[in-house]
Protein backbone atom coordinates (compact mmCIF):
# COMPACT_ATOMS: atom_id res chain seq x y z
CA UNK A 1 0.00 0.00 0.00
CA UNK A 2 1.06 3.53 -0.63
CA UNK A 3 2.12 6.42 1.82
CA UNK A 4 -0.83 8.15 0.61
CA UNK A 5 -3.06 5.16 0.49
CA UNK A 6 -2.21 4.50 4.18
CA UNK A 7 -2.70 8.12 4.74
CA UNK A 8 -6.48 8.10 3.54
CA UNK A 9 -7.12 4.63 5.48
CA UNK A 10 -5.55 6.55 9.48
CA UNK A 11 -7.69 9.56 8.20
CA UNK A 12 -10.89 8.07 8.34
CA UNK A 13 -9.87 5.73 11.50
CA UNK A 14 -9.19 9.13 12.85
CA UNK A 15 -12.79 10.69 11.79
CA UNK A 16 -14.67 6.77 12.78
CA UNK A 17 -12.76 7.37 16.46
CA UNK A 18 -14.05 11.26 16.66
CA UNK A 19 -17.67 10.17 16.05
CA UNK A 20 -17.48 7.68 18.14
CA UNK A 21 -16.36 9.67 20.92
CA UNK A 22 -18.79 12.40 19.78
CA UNK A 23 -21.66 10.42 20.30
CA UNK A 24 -20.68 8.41 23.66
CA UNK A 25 -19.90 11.84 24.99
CA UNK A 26 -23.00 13.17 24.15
CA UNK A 27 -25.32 10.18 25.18
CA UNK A 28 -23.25 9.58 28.64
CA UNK A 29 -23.87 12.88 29.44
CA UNK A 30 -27.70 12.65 28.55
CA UNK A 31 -28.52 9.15 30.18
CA UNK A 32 -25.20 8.36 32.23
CA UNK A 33 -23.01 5.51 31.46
CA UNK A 34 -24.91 2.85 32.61
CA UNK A 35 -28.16 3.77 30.43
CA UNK A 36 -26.07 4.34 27.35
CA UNK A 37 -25.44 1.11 25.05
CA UNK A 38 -23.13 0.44 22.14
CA UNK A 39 -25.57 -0.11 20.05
CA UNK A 40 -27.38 4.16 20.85
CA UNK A 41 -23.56 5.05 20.45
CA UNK A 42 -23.33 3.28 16.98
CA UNK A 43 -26.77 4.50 15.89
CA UNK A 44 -25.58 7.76 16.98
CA UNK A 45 -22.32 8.07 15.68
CA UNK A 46 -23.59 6.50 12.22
CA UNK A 47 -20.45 3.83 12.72
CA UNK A 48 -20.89 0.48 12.85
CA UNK A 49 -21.33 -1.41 15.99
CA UNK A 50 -18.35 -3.90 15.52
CA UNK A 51 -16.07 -0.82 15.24
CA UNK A 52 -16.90 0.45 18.18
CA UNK A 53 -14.58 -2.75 20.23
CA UNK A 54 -12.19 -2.10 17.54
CA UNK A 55 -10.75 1.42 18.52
CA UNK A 56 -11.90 1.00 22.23
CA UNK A 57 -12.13 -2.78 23.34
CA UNK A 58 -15.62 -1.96 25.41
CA UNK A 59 -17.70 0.11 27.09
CA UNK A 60 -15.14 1.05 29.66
CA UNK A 61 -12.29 1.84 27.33
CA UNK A 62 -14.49 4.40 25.63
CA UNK A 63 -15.39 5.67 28.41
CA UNK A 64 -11.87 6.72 29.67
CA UNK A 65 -11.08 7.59 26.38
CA UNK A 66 -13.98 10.51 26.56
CA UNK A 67 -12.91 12.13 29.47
CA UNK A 68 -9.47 11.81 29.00
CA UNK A 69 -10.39 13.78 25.74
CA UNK A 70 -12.39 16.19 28.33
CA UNK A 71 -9.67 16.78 30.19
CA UNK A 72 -7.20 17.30 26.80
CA UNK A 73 -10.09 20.11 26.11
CA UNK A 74 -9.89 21.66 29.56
CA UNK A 75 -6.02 21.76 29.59
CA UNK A 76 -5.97 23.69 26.14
């Protein structure tokens, strides 16, 4: 595969990760983690479900990975 090929293919991991997060931090703060599924964050996010364990592992994982992106935003 190509520099640039490779390129395109971390570019749109990069955008599938941001709506991910995007939606699980919208939907944890409306219903709280526990009331929030993978499948509302997929819906939401428009990203398939199976990616979700793919850039996260579970629930948790995204989790951590929203507020440490929080606290990124607060630091700036």
């Amino acid at each position: 595969m190509s520099k640039q090929g490779r390129r395109r293919i971390d570019e749109i991991g990069d955008e599938s990760r941001r709506r991910i997060l995007d939606a699980a931090e919208e939907l944890f703060s409306e219903f709280g983690f526990d009331s929030t599924s993978i499948a509302g964050i997929a819906e939401r996010s428009g990203i398939s479900r199976g990616s979700i364990p793919w850039h996260f592992k579970n629930k948790h994982g995204l989790f951590i990975a929203v507020v440490e992106r929080a606290l990124e935003r607060g630091m700036a």
